[in-house]
C-alpha atoms as a PDB file:
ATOM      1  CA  UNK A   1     115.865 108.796  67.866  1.00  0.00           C
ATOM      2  CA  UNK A   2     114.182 105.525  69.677  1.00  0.00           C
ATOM      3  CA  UNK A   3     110.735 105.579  70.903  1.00  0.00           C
ATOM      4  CA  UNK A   4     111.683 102.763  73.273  1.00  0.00           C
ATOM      5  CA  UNK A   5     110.021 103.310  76.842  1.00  0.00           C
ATOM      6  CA  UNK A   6     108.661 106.524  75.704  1.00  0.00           C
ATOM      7  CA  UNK A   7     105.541 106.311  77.451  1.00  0.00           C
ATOM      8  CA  UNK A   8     107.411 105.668  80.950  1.00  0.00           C
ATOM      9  CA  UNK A   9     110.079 108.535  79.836  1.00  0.00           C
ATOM     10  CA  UNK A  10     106.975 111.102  79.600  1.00  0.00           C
ATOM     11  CA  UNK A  11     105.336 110.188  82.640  1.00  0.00           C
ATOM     12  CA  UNK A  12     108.306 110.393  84.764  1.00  0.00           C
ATOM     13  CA  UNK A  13     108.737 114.165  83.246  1.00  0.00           C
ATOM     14  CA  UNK A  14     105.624 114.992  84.041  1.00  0.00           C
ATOM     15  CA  UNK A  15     105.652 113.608  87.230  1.00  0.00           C
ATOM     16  CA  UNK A  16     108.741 116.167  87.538  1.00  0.00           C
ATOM     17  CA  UNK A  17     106.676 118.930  86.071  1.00  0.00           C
ATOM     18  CA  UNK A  18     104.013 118.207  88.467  1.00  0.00           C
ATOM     19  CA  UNK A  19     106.934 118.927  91.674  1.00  0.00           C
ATOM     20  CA  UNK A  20     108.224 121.953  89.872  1.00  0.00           C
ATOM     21  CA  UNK A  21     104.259 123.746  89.411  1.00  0.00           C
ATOM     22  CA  UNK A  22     103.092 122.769  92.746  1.00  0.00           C
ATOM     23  CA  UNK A  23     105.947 124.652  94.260  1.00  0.00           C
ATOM     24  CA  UNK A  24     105.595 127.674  91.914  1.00  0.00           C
ATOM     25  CA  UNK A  25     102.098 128.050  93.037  1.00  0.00           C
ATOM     26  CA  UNK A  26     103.149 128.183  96.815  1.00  0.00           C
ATOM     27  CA  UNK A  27     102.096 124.471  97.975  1.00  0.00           C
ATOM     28  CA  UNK A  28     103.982 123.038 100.593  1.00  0.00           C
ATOM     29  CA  UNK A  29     104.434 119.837 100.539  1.00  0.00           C
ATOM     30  CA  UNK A  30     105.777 117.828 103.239  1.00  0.00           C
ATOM     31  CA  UNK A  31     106.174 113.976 102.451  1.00  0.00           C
ATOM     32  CA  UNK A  32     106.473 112.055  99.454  1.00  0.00           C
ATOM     33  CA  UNK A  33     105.477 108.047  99.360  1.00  0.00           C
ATOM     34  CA  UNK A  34     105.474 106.398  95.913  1.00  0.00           C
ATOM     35  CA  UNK A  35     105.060 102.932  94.590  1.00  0.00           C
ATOM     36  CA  UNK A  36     109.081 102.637  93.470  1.00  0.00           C
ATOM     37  CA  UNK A  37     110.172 100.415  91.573  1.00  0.00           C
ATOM     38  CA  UNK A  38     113.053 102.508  90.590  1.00  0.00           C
ATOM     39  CA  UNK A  39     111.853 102.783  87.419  1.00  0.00           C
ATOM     40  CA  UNK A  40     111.845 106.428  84.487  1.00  0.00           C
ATOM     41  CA  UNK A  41     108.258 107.775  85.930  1.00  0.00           C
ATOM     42  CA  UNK A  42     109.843 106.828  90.081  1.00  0.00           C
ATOM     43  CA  UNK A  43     112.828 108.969  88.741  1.00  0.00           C
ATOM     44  CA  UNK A  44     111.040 111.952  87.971  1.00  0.00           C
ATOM     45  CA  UNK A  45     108.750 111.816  91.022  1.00  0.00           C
ATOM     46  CA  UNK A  46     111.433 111.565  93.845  1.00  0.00           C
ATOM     47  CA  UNK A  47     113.520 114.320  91.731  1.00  0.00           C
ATOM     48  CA  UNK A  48     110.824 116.306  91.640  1.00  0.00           C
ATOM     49  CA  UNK A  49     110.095 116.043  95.414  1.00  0.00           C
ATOM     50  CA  UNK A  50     113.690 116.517  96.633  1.00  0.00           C
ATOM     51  CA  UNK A  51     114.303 119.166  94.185  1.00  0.00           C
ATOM     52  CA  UNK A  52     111.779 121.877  94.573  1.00  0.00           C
ATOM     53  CA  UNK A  53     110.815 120.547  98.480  1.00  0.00           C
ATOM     54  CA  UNK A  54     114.022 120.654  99.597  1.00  0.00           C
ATOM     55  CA  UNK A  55     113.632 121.222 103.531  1.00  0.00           C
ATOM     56  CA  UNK A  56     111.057 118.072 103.294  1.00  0.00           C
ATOM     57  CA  UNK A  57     113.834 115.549 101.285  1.00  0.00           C
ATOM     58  CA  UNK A  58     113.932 113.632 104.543  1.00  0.00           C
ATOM     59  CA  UNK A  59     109.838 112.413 104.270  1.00  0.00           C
ATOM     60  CA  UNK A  60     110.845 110.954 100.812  1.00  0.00           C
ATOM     61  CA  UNK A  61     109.447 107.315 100.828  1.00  0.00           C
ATOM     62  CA  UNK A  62     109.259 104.437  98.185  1.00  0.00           C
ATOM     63  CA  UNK A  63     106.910 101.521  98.921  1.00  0.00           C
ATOM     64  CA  UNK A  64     107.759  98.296  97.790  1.00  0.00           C
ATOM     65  CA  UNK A  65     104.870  96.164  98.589  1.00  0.00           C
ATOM     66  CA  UNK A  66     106.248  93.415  96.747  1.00  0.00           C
ATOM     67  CA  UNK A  67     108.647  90.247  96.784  1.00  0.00           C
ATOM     68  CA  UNK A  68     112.423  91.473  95.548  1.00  0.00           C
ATOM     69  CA  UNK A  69     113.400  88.978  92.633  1.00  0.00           C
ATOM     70  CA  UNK A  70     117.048  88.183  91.817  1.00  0.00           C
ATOM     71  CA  UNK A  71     117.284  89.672  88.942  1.00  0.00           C
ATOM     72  CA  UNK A  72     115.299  92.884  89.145  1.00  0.00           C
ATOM     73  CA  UNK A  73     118.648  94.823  90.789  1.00  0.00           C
ATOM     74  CA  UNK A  74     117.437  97.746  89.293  1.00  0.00           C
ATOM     75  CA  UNK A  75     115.158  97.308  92.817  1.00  0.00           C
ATOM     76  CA  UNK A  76     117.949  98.213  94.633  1.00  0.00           C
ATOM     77  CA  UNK A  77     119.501 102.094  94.246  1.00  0.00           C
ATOM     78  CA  UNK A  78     122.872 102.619  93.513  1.00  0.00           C
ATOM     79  CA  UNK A  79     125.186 105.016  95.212  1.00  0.00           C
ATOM     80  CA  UNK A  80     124.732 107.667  91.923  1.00  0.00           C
ATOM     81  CA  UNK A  81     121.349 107.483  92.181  1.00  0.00           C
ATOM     82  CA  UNK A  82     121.004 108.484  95.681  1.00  0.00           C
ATOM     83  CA  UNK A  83     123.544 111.163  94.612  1.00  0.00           C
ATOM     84  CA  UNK A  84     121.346 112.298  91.947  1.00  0.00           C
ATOM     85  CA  UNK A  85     118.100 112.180  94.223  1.00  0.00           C
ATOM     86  CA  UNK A  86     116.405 110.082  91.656  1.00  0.00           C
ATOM     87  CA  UNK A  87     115.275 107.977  94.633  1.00  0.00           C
ATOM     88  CA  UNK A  88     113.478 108.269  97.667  1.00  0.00           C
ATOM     89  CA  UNK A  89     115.700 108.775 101.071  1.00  0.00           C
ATOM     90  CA  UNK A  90     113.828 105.822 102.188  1.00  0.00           C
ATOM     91  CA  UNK A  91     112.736 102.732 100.941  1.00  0.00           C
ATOM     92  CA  UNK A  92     109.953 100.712 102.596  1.00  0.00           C
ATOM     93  CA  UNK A  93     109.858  96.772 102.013  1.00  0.00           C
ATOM     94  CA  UNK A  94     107.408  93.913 103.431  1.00  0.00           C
ATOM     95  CA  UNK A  95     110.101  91.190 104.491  1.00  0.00           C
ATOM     96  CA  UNK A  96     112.879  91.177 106.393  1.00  0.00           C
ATOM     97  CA  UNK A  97     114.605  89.181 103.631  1.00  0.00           C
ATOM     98  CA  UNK A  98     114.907  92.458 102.124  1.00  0.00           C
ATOM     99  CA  UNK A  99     116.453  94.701 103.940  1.00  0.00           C
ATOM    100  CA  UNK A 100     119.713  93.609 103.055  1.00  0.00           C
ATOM    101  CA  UNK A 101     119.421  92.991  99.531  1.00  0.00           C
ATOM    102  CA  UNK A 102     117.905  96.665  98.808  1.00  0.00           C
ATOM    103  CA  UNK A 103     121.228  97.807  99.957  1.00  0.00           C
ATOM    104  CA  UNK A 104     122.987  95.682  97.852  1.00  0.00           C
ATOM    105  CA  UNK A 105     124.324  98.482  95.260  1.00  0.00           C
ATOM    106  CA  UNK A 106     124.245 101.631  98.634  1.00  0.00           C
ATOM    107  CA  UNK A 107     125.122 100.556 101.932  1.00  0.00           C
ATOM    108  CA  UNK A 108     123.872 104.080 103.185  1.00  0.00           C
ATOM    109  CA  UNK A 109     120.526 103.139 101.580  1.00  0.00           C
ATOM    110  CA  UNK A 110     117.865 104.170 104.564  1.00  0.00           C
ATOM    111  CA  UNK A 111     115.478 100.506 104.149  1.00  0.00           C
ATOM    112  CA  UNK A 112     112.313 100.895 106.660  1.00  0.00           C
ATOM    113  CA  UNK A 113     110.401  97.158 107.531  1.00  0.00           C
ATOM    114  CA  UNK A 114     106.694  98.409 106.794  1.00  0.00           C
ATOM    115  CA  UNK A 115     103.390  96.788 106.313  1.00  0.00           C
ATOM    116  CA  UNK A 116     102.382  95.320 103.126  1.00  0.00           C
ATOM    117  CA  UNK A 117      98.542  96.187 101.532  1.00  0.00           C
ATOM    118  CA  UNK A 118      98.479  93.301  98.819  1.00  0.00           C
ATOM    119  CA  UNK A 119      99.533  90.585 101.283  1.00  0.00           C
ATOM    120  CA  UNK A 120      97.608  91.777 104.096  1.00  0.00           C
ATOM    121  CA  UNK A 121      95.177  88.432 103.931  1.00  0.00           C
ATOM    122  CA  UNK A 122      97.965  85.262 103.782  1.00  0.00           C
ATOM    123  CA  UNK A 123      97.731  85.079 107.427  1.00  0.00           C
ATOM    124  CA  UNK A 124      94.328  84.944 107.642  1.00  0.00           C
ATOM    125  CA  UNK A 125      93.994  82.627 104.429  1.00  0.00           C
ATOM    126  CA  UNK A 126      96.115  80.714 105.667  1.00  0.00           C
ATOM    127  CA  UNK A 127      94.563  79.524 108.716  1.00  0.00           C
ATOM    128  CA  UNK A 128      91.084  78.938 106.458  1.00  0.00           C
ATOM    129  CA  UNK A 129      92.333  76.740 103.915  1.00  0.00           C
ATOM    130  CA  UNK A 130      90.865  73.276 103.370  1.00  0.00           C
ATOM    131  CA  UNK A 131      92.586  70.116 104.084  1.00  0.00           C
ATOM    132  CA  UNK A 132      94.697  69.999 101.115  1.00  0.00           C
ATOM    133  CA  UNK A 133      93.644  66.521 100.201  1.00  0.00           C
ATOM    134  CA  UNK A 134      90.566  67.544  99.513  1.00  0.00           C
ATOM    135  CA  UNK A 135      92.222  69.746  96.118  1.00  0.00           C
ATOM    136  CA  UNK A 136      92.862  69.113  92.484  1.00  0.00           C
ATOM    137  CA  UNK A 137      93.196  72.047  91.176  1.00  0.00           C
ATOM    138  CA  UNK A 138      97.065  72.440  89.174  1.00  0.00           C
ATOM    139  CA  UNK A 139      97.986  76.710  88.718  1.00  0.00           C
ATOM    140  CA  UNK A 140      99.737  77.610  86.156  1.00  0.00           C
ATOM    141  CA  UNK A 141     100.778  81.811  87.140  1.00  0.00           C
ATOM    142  CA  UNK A 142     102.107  83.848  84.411  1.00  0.00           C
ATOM    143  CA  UNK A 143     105.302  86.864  85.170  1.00  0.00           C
ATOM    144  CA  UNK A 144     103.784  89.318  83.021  1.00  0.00           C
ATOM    145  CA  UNK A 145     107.109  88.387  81.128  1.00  0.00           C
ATOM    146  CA  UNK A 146     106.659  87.957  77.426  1.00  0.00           C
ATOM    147  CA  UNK A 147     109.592  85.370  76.493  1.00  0.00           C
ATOM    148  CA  UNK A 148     109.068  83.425  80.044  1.00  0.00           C
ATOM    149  CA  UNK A 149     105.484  83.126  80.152  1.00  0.00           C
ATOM    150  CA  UNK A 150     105.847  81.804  76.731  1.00  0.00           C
ATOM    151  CA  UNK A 151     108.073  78.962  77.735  1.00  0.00           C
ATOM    152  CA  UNK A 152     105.902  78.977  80.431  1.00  0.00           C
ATOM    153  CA  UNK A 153     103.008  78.439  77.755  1.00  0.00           C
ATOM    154  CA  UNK A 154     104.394  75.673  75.591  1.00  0.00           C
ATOM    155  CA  UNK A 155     105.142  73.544  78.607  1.00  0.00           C
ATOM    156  CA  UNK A 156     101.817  73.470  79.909  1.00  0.00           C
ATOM    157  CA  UNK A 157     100.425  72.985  77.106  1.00  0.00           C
ATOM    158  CA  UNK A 158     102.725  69.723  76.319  1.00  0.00           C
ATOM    159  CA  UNK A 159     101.590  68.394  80.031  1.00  0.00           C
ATOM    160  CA  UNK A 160      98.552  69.088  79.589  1.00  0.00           C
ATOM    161  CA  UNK A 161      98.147  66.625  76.794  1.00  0.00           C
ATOM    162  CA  UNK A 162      99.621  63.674  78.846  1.00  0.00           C
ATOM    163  CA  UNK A 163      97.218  64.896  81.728  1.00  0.00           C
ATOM    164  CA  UNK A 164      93.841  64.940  79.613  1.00  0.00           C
ATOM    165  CA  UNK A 165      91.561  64.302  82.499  1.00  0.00           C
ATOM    166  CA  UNK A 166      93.083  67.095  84.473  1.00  0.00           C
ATOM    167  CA  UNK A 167      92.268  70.716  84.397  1.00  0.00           C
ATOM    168  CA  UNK A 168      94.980  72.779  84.559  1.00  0.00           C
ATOM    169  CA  UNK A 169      94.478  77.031  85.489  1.00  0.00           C
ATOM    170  CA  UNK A 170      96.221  79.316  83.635  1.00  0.00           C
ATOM    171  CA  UNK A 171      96.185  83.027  85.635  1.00  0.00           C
ATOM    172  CA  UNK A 172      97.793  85.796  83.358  1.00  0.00           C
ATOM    173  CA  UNK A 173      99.867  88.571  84.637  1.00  0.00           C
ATOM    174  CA  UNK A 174      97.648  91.788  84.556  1.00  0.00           C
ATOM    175  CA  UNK A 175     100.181  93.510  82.574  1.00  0.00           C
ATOM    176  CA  UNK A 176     100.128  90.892  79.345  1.00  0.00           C
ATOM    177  CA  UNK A 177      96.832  89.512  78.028  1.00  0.00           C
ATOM    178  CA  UNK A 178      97.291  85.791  77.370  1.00  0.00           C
ATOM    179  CA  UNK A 179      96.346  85.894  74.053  1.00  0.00           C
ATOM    180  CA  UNK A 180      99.115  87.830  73.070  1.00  0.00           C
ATOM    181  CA  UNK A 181     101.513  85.217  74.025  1.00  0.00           C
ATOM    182  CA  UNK A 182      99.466  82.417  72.445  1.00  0.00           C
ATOM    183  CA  UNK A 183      96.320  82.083  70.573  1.00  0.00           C
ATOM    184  CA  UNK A 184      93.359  81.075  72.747  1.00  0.00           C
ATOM    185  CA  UNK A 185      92.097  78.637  70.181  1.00  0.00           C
ATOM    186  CA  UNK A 186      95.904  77.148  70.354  1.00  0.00           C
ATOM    187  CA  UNK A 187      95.132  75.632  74.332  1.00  0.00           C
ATOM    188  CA  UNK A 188      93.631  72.300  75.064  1.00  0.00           C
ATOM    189  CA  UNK A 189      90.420  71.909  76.395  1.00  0.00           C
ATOM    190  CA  UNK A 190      91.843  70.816  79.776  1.00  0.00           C
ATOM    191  CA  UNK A 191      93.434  74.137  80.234  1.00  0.00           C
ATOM    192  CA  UNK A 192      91.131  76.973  81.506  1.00  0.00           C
ATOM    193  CA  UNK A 193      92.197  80.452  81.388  1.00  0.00           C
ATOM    194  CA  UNK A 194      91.295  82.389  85.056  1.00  0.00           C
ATOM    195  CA  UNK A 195      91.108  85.647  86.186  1.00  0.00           C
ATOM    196  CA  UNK A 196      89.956  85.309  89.593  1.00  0.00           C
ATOM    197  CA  UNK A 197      91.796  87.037  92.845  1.00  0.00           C
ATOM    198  CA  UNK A 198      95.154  84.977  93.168  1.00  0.00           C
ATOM    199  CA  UNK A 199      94.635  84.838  96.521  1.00  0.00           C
ATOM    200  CA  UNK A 200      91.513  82.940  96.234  1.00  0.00           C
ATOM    201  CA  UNK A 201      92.874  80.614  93.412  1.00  0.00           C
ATOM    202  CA  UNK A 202      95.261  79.756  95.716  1.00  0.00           C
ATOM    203  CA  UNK A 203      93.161  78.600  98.199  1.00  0.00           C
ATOM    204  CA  UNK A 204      91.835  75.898  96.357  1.00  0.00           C
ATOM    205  CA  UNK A 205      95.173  74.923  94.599  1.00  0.00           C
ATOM    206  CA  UNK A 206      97.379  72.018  95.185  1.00  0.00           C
ATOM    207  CA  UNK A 207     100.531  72.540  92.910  1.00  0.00           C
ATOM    208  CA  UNK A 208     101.529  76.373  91.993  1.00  0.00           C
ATOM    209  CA  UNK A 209     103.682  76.277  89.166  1.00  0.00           C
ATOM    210  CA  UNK A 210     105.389  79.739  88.065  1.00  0.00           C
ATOM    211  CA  UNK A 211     108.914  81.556  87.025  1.00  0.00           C
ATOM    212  CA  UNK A 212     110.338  84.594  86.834  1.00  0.00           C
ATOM    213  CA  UNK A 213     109.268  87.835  89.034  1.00  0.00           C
ATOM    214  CA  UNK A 214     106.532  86.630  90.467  1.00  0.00           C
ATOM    215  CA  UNK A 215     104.688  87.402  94.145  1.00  0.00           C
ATOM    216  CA  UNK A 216     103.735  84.043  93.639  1.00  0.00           C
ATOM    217  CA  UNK A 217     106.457  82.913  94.944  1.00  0.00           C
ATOM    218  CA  UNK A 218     106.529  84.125  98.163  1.00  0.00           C
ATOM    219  CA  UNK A 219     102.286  83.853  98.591  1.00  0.00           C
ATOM    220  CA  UNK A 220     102.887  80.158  97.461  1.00  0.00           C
ATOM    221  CA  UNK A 221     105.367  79.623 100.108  1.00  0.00           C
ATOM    222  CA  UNK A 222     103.649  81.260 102.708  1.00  0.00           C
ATOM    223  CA  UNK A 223     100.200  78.893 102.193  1.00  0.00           C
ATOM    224  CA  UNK A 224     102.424  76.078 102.355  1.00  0.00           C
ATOM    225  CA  UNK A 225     101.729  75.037  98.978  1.00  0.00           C
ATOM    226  CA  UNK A 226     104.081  72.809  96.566  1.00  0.00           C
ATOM    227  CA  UNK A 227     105.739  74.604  94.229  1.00  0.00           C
ATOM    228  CA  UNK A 228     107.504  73.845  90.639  1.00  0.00           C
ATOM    229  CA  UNK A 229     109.718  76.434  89.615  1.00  0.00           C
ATOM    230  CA  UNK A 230     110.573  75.425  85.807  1.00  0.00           C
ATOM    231  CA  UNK A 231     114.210  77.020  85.503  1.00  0.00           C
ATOM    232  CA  UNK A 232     113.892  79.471  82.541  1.00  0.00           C
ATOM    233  CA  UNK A 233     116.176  82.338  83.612  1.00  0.00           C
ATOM    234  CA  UNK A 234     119.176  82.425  85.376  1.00  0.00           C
ATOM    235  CA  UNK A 235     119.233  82.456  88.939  1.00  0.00           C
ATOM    236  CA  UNK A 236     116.060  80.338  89.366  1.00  0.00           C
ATOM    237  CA  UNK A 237     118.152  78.578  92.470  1.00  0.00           C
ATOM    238  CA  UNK A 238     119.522  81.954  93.774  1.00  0.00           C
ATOM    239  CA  UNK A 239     116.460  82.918  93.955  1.00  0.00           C
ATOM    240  CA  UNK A 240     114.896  80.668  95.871  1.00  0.00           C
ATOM    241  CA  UNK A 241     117.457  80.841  98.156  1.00  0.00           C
ATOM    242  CA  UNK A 242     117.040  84.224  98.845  1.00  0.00           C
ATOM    243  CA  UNK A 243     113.454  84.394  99.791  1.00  0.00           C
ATOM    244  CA  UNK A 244     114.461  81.183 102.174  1.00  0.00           C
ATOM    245  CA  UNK A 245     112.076  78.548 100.668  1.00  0.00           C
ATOM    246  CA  UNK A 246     111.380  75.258 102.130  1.00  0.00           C
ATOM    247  CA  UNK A 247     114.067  73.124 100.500  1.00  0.00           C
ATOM    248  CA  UNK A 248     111.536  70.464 100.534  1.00  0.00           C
ATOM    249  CA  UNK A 249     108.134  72.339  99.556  1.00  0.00           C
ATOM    250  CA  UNK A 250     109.304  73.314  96.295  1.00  0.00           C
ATOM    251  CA  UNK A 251     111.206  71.819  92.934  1.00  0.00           C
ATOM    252  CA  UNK A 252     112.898  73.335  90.018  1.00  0.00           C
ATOM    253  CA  UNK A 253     112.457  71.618  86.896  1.00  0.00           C
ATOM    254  CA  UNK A 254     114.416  71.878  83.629  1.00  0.00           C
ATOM    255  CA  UNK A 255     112.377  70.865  81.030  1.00  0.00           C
ATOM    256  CA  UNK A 256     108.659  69.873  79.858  1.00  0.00           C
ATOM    257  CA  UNK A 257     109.175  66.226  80.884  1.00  0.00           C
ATOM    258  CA  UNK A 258     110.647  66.606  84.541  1.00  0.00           C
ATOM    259  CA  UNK A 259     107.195  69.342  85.066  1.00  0.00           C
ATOM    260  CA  UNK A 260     105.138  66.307  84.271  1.00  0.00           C
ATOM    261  CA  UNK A 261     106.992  64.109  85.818  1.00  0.00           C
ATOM    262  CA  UNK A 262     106.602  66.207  89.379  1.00  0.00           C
ATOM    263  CA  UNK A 263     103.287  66.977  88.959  1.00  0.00           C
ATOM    264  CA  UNK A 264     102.377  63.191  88.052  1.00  0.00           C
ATOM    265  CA  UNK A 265     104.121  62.611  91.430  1.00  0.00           C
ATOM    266  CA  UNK A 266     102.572  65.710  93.379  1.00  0.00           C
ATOM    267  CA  UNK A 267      99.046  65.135  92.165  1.00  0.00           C
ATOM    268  CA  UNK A 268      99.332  61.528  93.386  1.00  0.00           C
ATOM    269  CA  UNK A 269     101.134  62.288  97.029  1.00  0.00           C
ATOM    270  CA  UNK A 270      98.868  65.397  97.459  1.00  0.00           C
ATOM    271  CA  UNK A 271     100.002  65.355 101.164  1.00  0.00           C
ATOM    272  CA  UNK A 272     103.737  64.909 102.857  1.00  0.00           C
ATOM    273  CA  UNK A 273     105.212  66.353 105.806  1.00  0.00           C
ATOM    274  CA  UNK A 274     106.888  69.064 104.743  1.00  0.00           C
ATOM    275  CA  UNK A 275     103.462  71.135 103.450  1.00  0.00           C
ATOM    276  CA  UNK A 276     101.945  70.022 106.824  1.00  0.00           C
ATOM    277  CA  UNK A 277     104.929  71.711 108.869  1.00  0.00           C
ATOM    278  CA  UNK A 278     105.059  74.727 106.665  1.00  0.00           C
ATOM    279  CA  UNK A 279     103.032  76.745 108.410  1.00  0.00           C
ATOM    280  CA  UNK A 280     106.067  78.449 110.040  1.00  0.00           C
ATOM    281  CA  UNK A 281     106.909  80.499 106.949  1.00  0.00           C
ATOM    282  CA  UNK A 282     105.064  83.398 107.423  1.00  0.00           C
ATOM    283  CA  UNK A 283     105.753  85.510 110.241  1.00  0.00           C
ATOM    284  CA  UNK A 284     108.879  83.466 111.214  1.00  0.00           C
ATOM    285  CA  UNK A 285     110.545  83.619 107.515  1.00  0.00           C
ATOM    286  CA  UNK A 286     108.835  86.031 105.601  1.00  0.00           C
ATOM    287  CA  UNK A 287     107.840  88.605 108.084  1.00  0.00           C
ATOM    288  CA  UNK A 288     104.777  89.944 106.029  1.00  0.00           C
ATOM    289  CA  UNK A 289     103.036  92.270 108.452  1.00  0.00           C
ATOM    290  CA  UNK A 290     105.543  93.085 110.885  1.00  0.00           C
END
């Protein structure tokens, strides 16, 4: 027998239990709204509702307040999991980039356009950001991601020594503690670990450099803010696609040397045309907020 996922296994039968004792106790519960990310515990929560609050099944509701990556499809219900009631009736994203792609695998899929909590601010950061010529500051964001933030890791690190006078941010994902990718004694002096709001960081960043599934992305994007996508996994392109990036605000790179080689060239630039007339992406492209 595997312990694999255990943890998640538990919680999601507990949050099944939970359904099942409420009801036996004469509750009545009447709508349902969980953070889904189609994962075990989101299984046994919308089972749970749909099961033992039957005449409610309709107010079943999973929030996705995040970006959609390429290659999370689990994201995205399938026809037997509707069938099995594993998910919610309806699924709430932030973008209208994604109403389409969470009915990728279930064309019946119910997809609502809803608000979003944790982006709430881009608009108004947006407008109060600093003449970007003014910044120097190079972000390094983590996934969260053990094997890509620690390609993510070594890179940096190798630029870093070519760009000794530059400090370089390094913001972890809050699931994985740096240090368990790399030793803390094992990063130059030049790079500084931070674990300030992103939002914040990002408003006194000039390059964003990140991979795999990553908000980042998207909050990059919307700022207006270069962006080096170093192309670890597959589907780094299709990605980018997807979410409807400025082809010319960000740059895929392939290797150590072509990430120095961009930021050598961004760092020295700092300011073209296509940042200055990127204001357009939110509310036009990414529809945060409406």
């Amino acid at each position: 027998m595997s312990n694999d996922d255990f943890s998640s296994v538990f919680v999601g039968i507990l949050n099944y239990r939970f359904f099942y004792k409420v009801s036996k106790n004469n509750l009545n519960i009447q709508k349902s709204i969980n953070w889904f990310e189609n994962q075990m515990v989101d299984k046994g929560w919308n089972l749970g509702f749909r099961q033992f609050f039957k005449n409610f099944e309709k107010n079943s509701y999973g929030n996705q307040d995040y970006s959609k990556h390429y290659n999370m499809i689990n994201n995205s219900p399938s026809k037997s999991e509707s069938d099995g009631k594993v998910v919610p009736k309806n699924i709430i994203v932030i973008s209208k980039l994604f109403l389409k792609t969470s009915k990728e695998f279930y064309k019946k899929q119910k997809v609502l356009l809803g608000n979003s909590w944790r982006f709430r601010n881009i608009n108004k950061l947006r407008l109060k950001l600093p003449d970007i010529k003014k910044r120097k500051k190079i972000l390094l964001v983590l996934s969260g991601i053990e094997k890509i933030d620690k390609i993510l890791l070594d890179y940096i690190i190798k630029v870093s020594l070519s760009l000794d006078t530059i400090k370089i941010f390094v913001k972890p994902h809050p699931i994985l503690e740096i240090n368990k990718v790399v030793p803390l004694k094992n990063l130059p002096k030049n790079i500084v670990v931070t674990h300030d709001n992103l939002q914040n960081t990002l408003s006194k960043t000039l390059i964003v450099i990140t991979s795999g599934p990553s908000s980042t992305i998207l909050e990059s994007s919307s700022l207006g803010l270069p962006l080096i996508l170093p192309n670890i996994e597959a589907g780094t392109d299709k990605n980018a696609q997807r979410h409807q990036l400025n082809k010319k605000s960000y740059f895929i790179v392939n290797n150590e040397n072509e990430l120095l080689t961009k930021i050598k060239k961004l760092n020295k630039i700092k300011l073209n045309s296509s940042i200055k007339n990127n204001k357009s992406l939110v509310g036009k492209k990414l529809n945060f907020f409406k």
